[in-house]
C-alpha atoms as a PDB file:
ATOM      1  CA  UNK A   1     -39.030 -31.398 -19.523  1.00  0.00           C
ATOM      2  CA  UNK A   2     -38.944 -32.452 -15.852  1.00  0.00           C
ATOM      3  CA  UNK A   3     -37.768 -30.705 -12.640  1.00  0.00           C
ATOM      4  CA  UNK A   4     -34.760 -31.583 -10.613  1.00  0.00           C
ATOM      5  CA  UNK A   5     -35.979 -32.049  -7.315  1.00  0.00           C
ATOM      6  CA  UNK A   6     -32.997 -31.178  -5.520  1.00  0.00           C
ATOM      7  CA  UNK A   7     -32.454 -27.668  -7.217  1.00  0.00           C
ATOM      8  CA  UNK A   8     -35.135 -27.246  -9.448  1.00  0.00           C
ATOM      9  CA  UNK A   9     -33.238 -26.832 -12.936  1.00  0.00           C
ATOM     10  CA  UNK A  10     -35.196 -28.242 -15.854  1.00  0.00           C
ATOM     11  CA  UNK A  11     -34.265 -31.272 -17.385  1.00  0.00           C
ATOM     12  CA  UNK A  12     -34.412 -33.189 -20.567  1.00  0.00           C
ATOM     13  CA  UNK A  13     -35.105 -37.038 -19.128  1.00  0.00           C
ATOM     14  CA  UNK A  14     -33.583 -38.158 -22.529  1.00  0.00           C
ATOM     15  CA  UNK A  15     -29.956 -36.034 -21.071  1.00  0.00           C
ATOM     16  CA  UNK A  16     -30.360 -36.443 -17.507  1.00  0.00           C
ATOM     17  CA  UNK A  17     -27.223 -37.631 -15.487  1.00  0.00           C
ATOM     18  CA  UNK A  18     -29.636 -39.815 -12.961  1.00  0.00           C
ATOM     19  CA  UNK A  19     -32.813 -41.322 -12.518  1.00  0.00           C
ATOM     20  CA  UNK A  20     -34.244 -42.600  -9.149  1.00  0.00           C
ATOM     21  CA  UNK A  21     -38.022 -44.431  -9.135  1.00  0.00           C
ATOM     22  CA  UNK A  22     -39.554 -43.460  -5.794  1.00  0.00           C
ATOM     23  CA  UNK A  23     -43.537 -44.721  -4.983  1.00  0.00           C
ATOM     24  CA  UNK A  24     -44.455 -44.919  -8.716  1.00  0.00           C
ATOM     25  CA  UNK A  25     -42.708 -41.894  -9.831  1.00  0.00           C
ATOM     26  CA  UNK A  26     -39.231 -41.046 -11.825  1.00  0.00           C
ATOM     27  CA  UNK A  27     -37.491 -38.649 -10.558  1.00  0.00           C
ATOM     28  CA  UNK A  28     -34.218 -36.894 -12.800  1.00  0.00           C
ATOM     29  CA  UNK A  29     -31.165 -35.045 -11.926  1.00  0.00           C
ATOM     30  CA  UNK A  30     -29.060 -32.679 -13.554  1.00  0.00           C
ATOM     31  CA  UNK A  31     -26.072 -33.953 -12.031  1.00  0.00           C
ATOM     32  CA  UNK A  32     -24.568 -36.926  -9.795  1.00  0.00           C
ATOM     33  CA  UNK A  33     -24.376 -34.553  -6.824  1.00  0.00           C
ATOM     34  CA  UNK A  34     -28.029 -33.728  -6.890  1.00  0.00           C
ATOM     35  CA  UNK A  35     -29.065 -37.560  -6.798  1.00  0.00           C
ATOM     36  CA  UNK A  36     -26.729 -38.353  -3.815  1.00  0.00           C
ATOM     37  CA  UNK A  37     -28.936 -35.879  -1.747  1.00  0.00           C
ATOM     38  CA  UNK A  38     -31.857 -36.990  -2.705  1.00  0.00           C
ATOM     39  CA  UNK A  39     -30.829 -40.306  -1.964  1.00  0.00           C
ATOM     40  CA  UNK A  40     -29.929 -39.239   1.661  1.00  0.00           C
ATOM     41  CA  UNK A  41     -33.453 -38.105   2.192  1.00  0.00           C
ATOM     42  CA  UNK A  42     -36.171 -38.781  -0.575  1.00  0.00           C
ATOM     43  CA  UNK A  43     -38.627 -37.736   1.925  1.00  0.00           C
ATOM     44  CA  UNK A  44     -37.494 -34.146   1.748  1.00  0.00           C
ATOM     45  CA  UNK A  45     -37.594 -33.844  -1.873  1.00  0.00           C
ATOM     46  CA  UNK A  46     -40.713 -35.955  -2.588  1.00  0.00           C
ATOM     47  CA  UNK A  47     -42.694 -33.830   0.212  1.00  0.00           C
ATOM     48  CA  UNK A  48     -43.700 -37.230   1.514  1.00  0.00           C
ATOM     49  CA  UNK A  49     -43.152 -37.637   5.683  1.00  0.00           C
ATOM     50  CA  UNK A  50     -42.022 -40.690   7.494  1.00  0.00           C
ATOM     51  CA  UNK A  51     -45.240 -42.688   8.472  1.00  0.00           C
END
């Protein structure tokens, strides 16, 4: 199972709605909505600041 990073529900990757790559890592989302956000700002999900 892997964690939303947007709202933190757990998540099959095999049934996710989205994936997003981001420095190396996959990243799944429950739903559609949830991976728009993160694409907004992957900084504030990934805990990674601007350099």
């Amino acid at each position: 199972m892997e964690r939303d990073p947007v709202c933190g529900m757990q998540i099959d990757p095999q049934n996710a709605a989205a994936k997003m790559e981001v420095d190396g890592k996959t990243h799944y989302f429950c739903s559609e909505s949830c991976h728009q956000k993160f694409m907004q700002n992957p900084q504030q999900y990934t805990g990674r600041g601007a350099a």
